[in-house]
Protein backbone atom coordinates (compact mmCIF):
# COMPACT_ATOMS: atom_id res chain seq x y z
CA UNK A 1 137.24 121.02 51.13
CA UNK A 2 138.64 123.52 53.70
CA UNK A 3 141.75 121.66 53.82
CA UNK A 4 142.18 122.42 50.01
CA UNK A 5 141.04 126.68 49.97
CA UNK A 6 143.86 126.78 52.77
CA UNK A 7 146.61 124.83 50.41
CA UNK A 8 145.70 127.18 47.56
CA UNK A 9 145.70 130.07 50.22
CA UNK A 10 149.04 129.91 51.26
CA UNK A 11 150.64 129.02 47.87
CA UNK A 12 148.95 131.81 46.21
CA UNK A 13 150.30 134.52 49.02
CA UNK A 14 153.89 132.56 48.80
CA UNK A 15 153.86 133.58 45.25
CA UNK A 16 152.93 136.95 46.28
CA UNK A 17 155.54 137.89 48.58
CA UNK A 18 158.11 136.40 45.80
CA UNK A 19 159.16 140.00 45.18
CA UNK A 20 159.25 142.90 47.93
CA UNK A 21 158.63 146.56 47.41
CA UNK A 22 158.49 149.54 49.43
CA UNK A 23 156.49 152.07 48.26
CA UNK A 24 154.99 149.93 45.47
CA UNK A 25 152.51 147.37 45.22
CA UNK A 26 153.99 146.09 42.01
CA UNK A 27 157.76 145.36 42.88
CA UNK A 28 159.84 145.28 39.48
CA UNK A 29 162.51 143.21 40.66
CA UNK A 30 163.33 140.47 43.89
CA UNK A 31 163.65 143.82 45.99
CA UNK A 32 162.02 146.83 44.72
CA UNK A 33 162.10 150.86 46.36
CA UNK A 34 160.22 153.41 45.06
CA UNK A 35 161.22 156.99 46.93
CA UNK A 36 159.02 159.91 46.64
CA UNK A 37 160.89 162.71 44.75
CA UNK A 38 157.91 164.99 44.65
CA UNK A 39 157.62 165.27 48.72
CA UNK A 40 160.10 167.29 49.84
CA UNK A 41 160.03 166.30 53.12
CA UNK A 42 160.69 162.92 53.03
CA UNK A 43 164.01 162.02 52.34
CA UNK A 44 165.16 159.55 49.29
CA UNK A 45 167.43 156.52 49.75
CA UNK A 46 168.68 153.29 50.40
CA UNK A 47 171.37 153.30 53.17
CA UNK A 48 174.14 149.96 53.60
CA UNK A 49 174.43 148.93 56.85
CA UNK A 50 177.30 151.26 58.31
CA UNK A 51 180.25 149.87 60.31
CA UNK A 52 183.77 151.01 60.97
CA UNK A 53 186.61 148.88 59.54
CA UNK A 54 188.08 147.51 62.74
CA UNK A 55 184.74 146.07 63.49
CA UNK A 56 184.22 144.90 59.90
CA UNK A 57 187.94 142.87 60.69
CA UNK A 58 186.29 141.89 63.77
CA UNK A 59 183.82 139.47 61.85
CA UNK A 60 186.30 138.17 59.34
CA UNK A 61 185.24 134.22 60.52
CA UNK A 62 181.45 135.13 59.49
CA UNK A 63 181.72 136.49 56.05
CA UNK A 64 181.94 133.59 53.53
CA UNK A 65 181.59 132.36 49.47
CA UNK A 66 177.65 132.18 51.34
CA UNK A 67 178.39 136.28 51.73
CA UNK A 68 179.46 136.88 48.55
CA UNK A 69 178.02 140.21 47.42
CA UNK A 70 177.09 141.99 51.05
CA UNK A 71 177.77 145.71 50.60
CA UNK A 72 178.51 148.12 53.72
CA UNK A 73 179.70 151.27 54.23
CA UNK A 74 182.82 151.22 56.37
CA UNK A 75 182.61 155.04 58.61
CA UNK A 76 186.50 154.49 59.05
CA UNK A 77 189.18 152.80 57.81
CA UNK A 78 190.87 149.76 59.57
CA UNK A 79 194.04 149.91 61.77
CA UNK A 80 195.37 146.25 61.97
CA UNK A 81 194.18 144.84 58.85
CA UNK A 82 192.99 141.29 58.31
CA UNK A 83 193.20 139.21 55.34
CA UNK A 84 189.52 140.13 54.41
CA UNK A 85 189.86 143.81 55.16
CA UNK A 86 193.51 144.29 54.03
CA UNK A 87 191.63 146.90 50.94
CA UNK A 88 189.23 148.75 53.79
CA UNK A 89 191.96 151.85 54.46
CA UNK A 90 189.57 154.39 54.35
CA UNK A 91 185.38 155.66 53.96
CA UNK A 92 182.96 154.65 51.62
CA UNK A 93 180.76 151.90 50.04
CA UNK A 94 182.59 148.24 50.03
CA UNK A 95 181.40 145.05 48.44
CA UNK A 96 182.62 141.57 49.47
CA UNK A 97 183.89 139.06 46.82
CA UNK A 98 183.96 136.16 48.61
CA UNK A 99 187.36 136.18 49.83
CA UNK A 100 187.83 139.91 50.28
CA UNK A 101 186.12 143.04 51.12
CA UNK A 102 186.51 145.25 47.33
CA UNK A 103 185.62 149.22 47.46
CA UNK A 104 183.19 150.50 45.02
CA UNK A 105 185.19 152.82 42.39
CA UNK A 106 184.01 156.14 41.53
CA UNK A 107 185.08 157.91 37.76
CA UNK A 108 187.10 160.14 39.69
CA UNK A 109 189.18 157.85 41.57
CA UNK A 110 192.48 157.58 40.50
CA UNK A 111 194.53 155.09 40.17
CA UNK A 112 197.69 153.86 41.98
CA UNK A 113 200.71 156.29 42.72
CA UNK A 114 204.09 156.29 41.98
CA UNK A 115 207.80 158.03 43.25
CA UNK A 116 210.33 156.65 41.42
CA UNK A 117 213.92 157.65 42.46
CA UNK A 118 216.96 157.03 40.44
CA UNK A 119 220.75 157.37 42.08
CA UNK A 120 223.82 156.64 40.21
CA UNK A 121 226.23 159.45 41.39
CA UNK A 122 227.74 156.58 43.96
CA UNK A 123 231.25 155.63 42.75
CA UNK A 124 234.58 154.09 44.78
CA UNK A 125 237.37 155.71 43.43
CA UNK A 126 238.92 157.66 46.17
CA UNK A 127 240.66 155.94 48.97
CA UNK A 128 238.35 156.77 51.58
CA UNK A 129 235.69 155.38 49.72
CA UNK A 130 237.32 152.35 49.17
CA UNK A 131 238.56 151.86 52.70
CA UNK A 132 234.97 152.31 53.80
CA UNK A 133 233.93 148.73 52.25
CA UNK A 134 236.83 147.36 53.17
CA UNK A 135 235.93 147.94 56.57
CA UNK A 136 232.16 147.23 56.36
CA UNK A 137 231.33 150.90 57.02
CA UNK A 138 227.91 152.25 55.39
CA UNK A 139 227.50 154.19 52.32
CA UNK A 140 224.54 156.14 51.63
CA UNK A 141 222.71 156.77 48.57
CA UNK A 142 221.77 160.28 48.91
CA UNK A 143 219.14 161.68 46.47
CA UNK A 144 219.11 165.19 45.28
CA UNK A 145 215.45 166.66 45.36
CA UNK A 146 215.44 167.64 41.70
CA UNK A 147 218.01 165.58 39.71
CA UNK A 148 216.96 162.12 41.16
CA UNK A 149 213.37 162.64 41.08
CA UNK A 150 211.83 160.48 37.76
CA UNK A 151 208.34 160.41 38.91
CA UNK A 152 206.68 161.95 41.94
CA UNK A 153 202.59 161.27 42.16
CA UNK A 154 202.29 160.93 45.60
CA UNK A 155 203.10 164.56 46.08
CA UNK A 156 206.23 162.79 48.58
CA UNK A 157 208.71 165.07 49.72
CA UNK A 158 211.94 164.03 48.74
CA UNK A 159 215.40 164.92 51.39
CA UNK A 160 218.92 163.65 50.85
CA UNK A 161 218.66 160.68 52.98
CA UNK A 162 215.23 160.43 53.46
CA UNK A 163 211.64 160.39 51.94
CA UNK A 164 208.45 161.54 53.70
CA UNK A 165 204.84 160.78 52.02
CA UNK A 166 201.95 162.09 53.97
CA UNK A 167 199.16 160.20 51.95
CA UNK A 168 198.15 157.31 54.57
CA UNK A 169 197.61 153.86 53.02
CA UNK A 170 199.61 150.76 51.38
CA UNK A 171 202.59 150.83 50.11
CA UNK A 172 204.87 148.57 47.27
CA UNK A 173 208.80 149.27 48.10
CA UNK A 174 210.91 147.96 45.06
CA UNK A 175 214.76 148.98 44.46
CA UNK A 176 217.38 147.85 42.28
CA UNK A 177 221.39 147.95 42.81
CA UNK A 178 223.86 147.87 40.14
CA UNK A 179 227.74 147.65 41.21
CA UNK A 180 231.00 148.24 38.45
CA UNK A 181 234.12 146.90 39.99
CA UNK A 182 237.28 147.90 37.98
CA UNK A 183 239.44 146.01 40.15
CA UNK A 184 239.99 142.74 42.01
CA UNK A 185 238.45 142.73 45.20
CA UNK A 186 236.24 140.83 47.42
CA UNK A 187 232.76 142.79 47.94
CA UNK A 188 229.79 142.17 49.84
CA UNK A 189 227.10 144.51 48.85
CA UNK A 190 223.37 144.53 50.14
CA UNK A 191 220.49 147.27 50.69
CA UNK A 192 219.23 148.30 53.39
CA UNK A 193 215.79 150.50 54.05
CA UNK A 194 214.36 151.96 57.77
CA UNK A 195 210.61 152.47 57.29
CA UNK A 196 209.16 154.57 60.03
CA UNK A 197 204.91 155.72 60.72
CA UNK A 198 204.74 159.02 61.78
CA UNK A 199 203.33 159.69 65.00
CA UNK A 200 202.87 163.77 63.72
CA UNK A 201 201.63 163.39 60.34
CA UNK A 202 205.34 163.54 58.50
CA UNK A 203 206.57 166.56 60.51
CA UNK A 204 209.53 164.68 61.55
């Protein structure tokens, strides 16, 4: 008979503890917090596990499809990015997928930015010109800061040979090249782009 009040015992507080609140002996949901807006000095909240995002890269091997879900709140962005953290450039609240670590949008975040440039002041008609790819010398595509500029969201400032953009963060680098020859000739014709991180914040 004992052996049988203990069974129901333990099956009856099992079903008890099903759901967990704080604050609340009647827990709405698998894990329920109820604050206290009324005392002012306690404070109101729930707050992620914090953790910068070079330690976050740190435990890529640990976070799995068994992780899927986990929310932090990264205190810094990551320096050398892993394949899991390659979206954890900078603060706030990040959820994990299953296969990478996702930020939490806001209504006020925008969306991606854009420059687009657009050069086609380049010609070969002088001799000089010509003799130049003839003799495998370099010709730059210089772009004016006002005539050349389509689109500028990322508040980059634009010089003739060079562009400086002082928003940290990831960045898509797509160009096209179109080439008129009005004579026969052999040409070789390529692009070329030097991508440098500033070590002053874009001053040179």
């Amino acid at each position: 008979m004992k052996k049988e009040i203990l069974t129901i015992f333990v099956l009856i507080s099992a079903i008890s503890f099903a759901q967990v609140g704080i604050n609340t002996k009647t827990p709405q949901s698998t894990f329920d917090v109820v604050g206290d807006p009324t005392d002012l000095t306690k404070v109101d909240g729930i707050i992620a596990p914090r953790i910068s995002g070079n330690n976050l890269a740190n435990k890529d091997t640990l976070y799995t499809t068994a992780q899927t879900g986990t929310i932090v709140y990264v205190t810094s962005g990551v320096v050398v990015p892993t394949a899991k953290t390659v979206n954890v450039t900078t603060v706030g609240y990040y959820y994990f997928d299953g296969s990478v670590w996702v930020k939490m949008s806001s209504s006020n975040q925008s969306g991606p930015k854009t420059l687009f440039l657009d050069a086609t002041n380049v010609t070969t008609n002088s001799a000089n010109e010509a003799n130049a790819f003839n003799t495998g010398a370099d010709i730059l595509v210089n772009f004016d800061s006002s005539s050349h500029v389509r689109l500028n969201t990322l508040n980059a400032t634009v010089n003739k040979e060079s562009v400086i953009i002082s928003d940290s963060g990831f960045y898509q680098i797509t160009a096209s090249l179109t080439t008129v020859i009005e004579a026969e000739t052999d040409l070789d014709i390529f692009q070329s782009f030097n991508v440098e991180k500033s070590s002053d914040n874009g001053t040179t």
